[in-house]
N, C-alpha and C. Protein backbone atom coordinates (compact mmCIF):
# COMPACT_ATOMS: atom_id res chain seq x y z
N UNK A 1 126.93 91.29 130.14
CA UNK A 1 126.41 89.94 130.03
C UNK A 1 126.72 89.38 128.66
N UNK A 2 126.64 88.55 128.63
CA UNK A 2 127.17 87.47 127.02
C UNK A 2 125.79 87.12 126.79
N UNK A 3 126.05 86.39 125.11
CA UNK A 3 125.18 86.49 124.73
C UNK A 3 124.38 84.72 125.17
N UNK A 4 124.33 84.60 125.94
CA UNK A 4 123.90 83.40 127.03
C UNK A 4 122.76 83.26 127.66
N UNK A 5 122.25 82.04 128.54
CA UNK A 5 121.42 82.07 129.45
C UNK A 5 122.04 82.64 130.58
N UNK A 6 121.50 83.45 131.09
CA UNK A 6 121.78 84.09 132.76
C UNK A 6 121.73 82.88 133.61
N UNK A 7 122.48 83.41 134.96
CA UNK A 7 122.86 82.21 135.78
C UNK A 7 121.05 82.48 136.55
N UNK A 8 120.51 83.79 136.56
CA UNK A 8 119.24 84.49 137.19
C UNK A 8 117.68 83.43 136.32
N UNK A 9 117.38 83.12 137.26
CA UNK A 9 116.30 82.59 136.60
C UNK A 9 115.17 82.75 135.67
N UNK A 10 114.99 83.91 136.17
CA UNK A 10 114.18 84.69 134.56
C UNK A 10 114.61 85.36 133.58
N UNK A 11 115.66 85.81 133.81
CA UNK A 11 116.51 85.87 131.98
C UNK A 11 117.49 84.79 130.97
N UNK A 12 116.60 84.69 130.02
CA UNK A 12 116.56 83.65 129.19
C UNK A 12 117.60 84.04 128.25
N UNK A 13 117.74 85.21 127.96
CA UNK A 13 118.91 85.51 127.05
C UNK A 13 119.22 87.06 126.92
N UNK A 14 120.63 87.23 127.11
CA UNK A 14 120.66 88.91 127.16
C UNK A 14 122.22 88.98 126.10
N UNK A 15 122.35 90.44 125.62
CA UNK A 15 123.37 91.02 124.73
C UNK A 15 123.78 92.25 125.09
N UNK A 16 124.90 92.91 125.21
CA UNK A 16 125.40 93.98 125.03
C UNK A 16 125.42 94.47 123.74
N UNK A 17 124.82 94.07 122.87
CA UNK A 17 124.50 95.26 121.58
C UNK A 17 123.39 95.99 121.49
N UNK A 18 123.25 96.77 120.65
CA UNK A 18 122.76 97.81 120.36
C UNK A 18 121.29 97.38 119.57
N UNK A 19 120.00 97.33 120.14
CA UNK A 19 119.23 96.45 118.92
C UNK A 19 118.18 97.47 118.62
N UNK A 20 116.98 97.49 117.72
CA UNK A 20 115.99 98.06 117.27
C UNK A 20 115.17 97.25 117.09
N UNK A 21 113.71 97.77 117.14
CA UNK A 21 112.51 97.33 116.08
C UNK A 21 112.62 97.30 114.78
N UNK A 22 112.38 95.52 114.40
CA UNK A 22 113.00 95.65 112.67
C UNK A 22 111.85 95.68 111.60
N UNK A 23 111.00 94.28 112.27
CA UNK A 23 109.64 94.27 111.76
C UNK A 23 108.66 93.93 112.42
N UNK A 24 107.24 94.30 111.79
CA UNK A 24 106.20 93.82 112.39
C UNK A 24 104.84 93.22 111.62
N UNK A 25 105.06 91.84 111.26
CA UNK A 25 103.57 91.24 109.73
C UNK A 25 102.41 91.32 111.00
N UNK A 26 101.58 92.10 110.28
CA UNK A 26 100.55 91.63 111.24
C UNK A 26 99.89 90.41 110.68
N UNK A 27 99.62 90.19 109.54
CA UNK A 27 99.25 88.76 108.67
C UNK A 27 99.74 87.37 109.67
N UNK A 28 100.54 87.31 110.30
CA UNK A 28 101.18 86.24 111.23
C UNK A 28 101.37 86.65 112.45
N UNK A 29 101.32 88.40 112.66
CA UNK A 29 101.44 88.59 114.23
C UNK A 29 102.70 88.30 114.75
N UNK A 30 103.81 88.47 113.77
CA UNK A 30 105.21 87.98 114.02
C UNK A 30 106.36 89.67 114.18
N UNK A 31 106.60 89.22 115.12
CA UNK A 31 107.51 90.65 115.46
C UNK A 31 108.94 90.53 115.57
N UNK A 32 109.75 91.03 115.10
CA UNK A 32 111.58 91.38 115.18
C UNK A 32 111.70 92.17 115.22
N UNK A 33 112.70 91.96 116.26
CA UNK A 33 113.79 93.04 116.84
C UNK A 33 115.46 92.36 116.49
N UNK A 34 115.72 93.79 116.12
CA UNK A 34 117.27 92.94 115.37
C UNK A 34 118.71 93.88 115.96
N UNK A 35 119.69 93.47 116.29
CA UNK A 35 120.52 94.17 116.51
C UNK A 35 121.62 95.37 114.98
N UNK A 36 121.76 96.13 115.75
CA UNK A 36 121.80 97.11 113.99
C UNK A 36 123.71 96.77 114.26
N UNK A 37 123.70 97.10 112.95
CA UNK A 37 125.25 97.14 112.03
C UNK A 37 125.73 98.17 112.86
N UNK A 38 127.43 97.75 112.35
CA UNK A 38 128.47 98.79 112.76
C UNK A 38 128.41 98.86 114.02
N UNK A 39 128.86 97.57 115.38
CA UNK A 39 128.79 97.18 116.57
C UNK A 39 130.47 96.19 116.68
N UNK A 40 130.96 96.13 115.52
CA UNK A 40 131.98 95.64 115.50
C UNK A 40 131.94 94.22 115.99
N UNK A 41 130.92 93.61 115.04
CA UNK A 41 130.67 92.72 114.82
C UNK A 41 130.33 91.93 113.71
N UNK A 42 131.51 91.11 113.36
CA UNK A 42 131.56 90.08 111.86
C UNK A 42 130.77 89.24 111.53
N UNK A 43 129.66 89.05 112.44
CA UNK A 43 128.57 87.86 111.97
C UNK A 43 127.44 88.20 111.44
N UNK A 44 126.36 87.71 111.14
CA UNK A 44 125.26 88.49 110.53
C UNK A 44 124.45 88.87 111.88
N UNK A 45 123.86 89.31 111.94
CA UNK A 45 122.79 90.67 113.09
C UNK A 45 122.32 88.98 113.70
N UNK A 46 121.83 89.55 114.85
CA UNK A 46 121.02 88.97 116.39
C UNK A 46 119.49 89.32 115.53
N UNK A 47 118.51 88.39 115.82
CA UNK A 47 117.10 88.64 115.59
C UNK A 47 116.72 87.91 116.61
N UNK A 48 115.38 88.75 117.46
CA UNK A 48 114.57 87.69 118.07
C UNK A 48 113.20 88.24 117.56
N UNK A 49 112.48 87.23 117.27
CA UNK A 49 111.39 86.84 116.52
C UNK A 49 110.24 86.42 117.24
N UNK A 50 109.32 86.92 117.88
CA UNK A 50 108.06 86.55 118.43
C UNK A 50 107.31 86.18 117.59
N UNK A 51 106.17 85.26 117.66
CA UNK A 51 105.54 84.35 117.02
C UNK A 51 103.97 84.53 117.36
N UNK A 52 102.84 84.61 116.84
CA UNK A 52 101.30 84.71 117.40
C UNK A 52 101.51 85.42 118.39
N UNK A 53 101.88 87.02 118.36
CA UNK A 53 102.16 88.01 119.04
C UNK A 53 100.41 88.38 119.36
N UNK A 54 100.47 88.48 120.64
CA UNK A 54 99.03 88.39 121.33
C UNK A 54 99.17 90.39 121.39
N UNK A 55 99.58 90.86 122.38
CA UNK A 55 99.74 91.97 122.82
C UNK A 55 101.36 92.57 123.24
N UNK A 56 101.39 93.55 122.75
CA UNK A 56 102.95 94.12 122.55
C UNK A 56 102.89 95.66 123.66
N UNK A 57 103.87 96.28 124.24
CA UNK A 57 104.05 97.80 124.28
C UNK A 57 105.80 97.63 124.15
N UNK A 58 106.27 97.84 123.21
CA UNK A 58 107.50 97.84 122.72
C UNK A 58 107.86 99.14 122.26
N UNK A 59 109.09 99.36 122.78
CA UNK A 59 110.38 100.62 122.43
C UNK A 59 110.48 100.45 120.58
N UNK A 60 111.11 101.25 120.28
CA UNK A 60 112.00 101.09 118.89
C UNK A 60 113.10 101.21 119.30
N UNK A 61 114.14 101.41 120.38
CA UNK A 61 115.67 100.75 120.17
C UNK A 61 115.85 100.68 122.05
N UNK A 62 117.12 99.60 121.64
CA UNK A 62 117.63 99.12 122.91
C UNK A 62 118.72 99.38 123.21
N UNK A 63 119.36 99.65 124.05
CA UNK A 63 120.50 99.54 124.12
C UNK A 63 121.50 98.49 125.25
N UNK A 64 121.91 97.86 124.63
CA UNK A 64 121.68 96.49 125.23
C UNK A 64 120.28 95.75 125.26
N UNK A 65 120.18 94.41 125.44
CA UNK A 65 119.03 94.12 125.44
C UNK A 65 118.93 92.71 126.54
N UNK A 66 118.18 92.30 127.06
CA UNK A 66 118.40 91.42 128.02
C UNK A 66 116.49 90.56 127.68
N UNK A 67 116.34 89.56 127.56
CA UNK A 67 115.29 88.93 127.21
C UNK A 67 114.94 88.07 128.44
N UNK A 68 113.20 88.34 129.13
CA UNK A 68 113.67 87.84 130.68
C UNK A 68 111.86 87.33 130.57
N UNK A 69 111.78 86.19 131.13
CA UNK A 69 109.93 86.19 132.08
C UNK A 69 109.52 87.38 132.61
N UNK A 70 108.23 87.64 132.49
CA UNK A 70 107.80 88.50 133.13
C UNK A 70 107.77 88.59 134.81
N UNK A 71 108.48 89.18 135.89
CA UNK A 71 107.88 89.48 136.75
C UNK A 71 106.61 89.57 137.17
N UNK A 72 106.50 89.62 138.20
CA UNK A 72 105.30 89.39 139.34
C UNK A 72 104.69 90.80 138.77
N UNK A 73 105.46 91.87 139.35
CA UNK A 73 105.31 93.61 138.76
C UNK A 73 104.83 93.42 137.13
N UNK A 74 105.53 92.73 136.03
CA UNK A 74 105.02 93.22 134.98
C UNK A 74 103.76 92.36 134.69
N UNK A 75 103.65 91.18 135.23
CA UNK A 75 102.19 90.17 134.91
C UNK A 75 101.17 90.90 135.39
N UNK A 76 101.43 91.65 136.46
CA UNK A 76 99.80 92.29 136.81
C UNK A 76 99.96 93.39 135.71
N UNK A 77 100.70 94.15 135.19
CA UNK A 77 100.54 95.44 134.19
C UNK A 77 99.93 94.47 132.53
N UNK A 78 100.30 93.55 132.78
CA UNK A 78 100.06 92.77 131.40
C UNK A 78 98.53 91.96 131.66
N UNK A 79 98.36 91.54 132.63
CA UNK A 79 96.66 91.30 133.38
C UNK A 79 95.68 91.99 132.78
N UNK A 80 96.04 93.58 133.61
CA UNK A 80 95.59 94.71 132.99
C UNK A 80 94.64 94.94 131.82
N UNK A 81 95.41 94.34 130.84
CA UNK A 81 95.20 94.50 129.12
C UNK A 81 94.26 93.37 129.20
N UNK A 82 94.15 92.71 129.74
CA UNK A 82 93.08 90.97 129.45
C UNK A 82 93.54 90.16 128.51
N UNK A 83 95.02 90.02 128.33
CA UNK A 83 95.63 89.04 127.26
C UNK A 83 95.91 87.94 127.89
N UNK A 84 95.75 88.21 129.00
CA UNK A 84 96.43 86.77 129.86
C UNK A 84 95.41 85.81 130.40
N UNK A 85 94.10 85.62 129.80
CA UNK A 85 92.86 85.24 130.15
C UNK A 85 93.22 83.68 130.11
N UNK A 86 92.79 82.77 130.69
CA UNK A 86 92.31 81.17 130.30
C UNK A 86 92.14 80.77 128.87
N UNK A 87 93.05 80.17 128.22
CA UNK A 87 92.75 79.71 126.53
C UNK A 87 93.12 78.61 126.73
N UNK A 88 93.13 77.63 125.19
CA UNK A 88 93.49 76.74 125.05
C UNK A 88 94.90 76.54 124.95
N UNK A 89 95.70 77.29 124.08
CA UNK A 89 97.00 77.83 123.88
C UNK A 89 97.42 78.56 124.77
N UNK A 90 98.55 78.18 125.81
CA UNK A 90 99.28 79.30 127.02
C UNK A 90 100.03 79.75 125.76
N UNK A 91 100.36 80.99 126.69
CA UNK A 91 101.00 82.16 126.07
C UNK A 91 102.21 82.59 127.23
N UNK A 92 103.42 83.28 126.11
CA UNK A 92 104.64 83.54 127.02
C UNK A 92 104.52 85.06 126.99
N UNK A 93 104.81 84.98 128.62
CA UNK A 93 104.65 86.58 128.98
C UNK A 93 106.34 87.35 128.85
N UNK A 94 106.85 87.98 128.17
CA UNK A 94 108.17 88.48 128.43
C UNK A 94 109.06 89.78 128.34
N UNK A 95 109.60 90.18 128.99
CA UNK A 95 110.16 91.46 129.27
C UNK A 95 111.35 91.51 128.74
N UNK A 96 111.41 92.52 127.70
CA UNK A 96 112.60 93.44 127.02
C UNK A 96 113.17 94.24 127.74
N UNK A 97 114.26 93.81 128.50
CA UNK A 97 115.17 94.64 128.87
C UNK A 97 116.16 95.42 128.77
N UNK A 98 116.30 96.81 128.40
CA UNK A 98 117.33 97.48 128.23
C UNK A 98 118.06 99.05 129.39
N UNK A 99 118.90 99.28 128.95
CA UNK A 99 119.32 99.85 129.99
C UNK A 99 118.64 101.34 130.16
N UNK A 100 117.62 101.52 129.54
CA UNK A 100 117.05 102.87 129.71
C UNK A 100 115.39 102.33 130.27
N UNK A 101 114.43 101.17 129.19
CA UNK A 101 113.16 100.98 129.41
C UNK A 101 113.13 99.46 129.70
N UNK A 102 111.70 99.81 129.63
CA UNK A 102 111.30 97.78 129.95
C UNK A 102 110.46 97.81 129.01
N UNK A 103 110.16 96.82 127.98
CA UNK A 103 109.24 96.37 127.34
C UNK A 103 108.54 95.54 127.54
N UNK A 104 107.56 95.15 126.54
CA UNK A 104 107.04 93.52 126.85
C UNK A 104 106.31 92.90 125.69
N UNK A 105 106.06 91.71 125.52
CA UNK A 105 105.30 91.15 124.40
C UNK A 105 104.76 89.72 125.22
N UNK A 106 103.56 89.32 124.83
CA UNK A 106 102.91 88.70 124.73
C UNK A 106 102.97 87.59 123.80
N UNK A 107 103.15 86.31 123.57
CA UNK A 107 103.33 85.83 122.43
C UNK A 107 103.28 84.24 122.77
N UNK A 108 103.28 83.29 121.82
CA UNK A 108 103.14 82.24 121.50
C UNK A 108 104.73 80.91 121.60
N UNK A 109 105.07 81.92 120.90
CA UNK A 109 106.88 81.63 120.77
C UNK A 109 107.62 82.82 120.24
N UNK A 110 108.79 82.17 120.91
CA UNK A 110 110.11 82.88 120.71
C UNK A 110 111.29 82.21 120.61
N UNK A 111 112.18 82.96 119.05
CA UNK A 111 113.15 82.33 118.55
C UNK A 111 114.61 83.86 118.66
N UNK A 112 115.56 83.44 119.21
CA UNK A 112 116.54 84.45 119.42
C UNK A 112 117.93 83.51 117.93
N UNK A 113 118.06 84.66 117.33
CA UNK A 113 119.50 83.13 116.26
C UNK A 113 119.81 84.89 115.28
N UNK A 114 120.53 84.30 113.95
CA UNK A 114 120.95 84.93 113.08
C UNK A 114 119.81 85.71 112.17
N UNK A 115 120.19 86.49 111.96
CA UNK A 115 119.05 87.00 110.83
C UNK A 115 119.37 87.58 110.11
N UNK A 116 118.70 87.11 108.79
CA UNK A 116 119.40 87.44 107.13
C UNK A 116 118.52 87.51 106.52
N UNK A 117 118.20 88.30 105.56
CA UNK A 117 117.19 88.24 104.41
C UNK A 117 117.49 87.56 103.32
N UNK A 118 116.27 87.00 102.95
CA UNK A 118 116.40 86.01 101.54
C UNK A 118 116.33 86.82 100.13
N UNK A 119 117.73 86.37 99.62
CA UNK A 119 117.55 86.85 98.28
C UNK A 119 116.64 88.41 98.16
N UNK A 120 117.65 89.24 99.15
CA UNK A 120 117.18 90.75 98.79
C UNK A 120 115.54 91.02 98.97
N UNK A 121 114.57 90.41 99.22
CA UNK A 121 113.33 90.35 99.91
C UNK A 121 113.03 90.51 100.90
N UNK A 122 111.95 91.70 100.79
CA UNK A 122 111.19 91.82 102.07
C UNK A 122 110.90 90.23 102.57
N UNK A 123 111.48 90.41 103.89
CA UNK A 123 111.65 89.39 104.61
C UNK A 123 112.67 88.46 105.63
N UNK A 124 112.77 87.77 106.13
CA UNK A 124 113.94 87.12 106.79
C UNK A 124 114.13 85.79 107.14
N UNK A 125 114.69 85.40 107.05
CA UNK A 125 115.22 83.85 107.92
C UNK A 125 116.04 84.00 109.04
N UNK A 126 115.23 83.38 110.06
CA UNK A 126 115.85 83.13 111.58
C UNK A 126 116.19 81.99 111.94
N UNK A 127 117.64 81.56 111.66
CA UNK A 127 118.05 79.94 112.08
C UNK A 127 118.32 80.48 113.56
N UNK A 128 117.84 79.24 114.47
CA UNK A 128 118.45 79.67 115.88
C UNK A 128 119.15 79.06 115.98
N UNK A 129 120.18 79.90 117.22
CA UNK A 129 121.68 79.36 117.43
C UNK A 129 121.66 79.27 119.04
N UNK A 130 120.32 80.19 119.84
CA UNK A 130 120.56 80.44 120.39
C UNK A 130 119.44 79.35 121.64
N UNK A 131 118.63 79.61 121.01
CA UNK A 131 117.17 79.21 122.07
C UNK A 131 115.62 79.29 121.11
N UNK A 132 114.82 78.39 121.55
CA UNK A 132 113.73 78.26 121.11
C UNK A 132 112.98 77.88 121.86
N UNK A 133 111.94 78.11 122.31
CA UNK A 133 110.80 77.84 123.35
C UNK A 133 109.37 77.78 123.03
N UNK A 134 109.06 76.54 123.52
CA UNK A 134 107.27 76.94 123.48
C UNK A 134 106.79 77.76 124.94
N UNK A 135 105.30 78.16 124.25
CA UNK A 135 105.05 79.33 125.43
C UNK A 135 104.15 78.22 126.55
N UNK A 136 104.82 78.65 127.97
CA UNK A 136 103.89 78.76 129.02
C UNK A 136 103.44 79.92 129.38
N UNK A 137 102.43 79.43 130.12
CA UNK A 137 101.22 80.24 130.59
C UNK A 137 102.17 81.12 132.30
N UNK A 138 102.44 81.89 131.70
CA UNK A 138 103.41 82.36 133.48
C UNK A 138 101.93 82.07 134.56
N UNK A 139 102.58 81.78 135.93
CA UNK A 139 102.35 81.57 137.05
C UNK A 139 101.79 82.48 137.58
């Protein structure tokens, strides 16, 4: 798959690289996952960046990675947990796909783009190139 929207309706964005768990602030509840070096690739790394991360069960590496809505199957496992309750703020339910597990996160927003650290600091900047979304409340 390219690094695109799927023609499939619930995957929003998928890659054939190689990615990991990069960071996690809990101060903002903001989570990255970044694709790692030496993939034979000249641009700076893939980051996707969850935002007011509600509830997580996330891998530390992917191989490949495919970014999709939650299924019918994973909304009731995510039910489960009671994150998906009635609020004021909907929340995006979404599944990490790779070719071994399934993940998932809970979250507010999500930004998929470049990711670079500023001036040698703990930390990063995520311009997107790719997609940006506010969260609905899945169905």
């Amino acid at each position: 798959m390219s690094e695109a929207q799927d023609s499939r309706t619930n995957v929003l964005w998928s890659s054939p690289l190689n990615f990991q768990l990069w960071l996690y602030g809990i101060g903002h509840s903001q989570l990255l996952v970044r694709s790692l070096s030496g993939q034979g690739q000249d641009a700076e790394p893939i980051g996707i960046r969850f935002e007011a991360v509600e509830r997580m069960n996330v891998g530390r590496t992917f191989r490949g990675l495919s970014l999709e809505s939650a299924d019918d199957a994973l909304l009731e496992e995510i039910a489960a947990t009671g994150c998906l309750r009635p609020r004021p703020n909907p929340l995006l339910a979404l599944a990490l796909r790779s070719e071994d597990a399934v993940s998932w996160v809970v979250c507010s927003r999500v930004t998929v783009g470049v990711s670079a650290f500023i001036d040698e600091q703990a930390g990063f900047s995520l311009e997107p190139v790719h997609f940006a979304t506010r969260a609905r409340r899945p169905d």
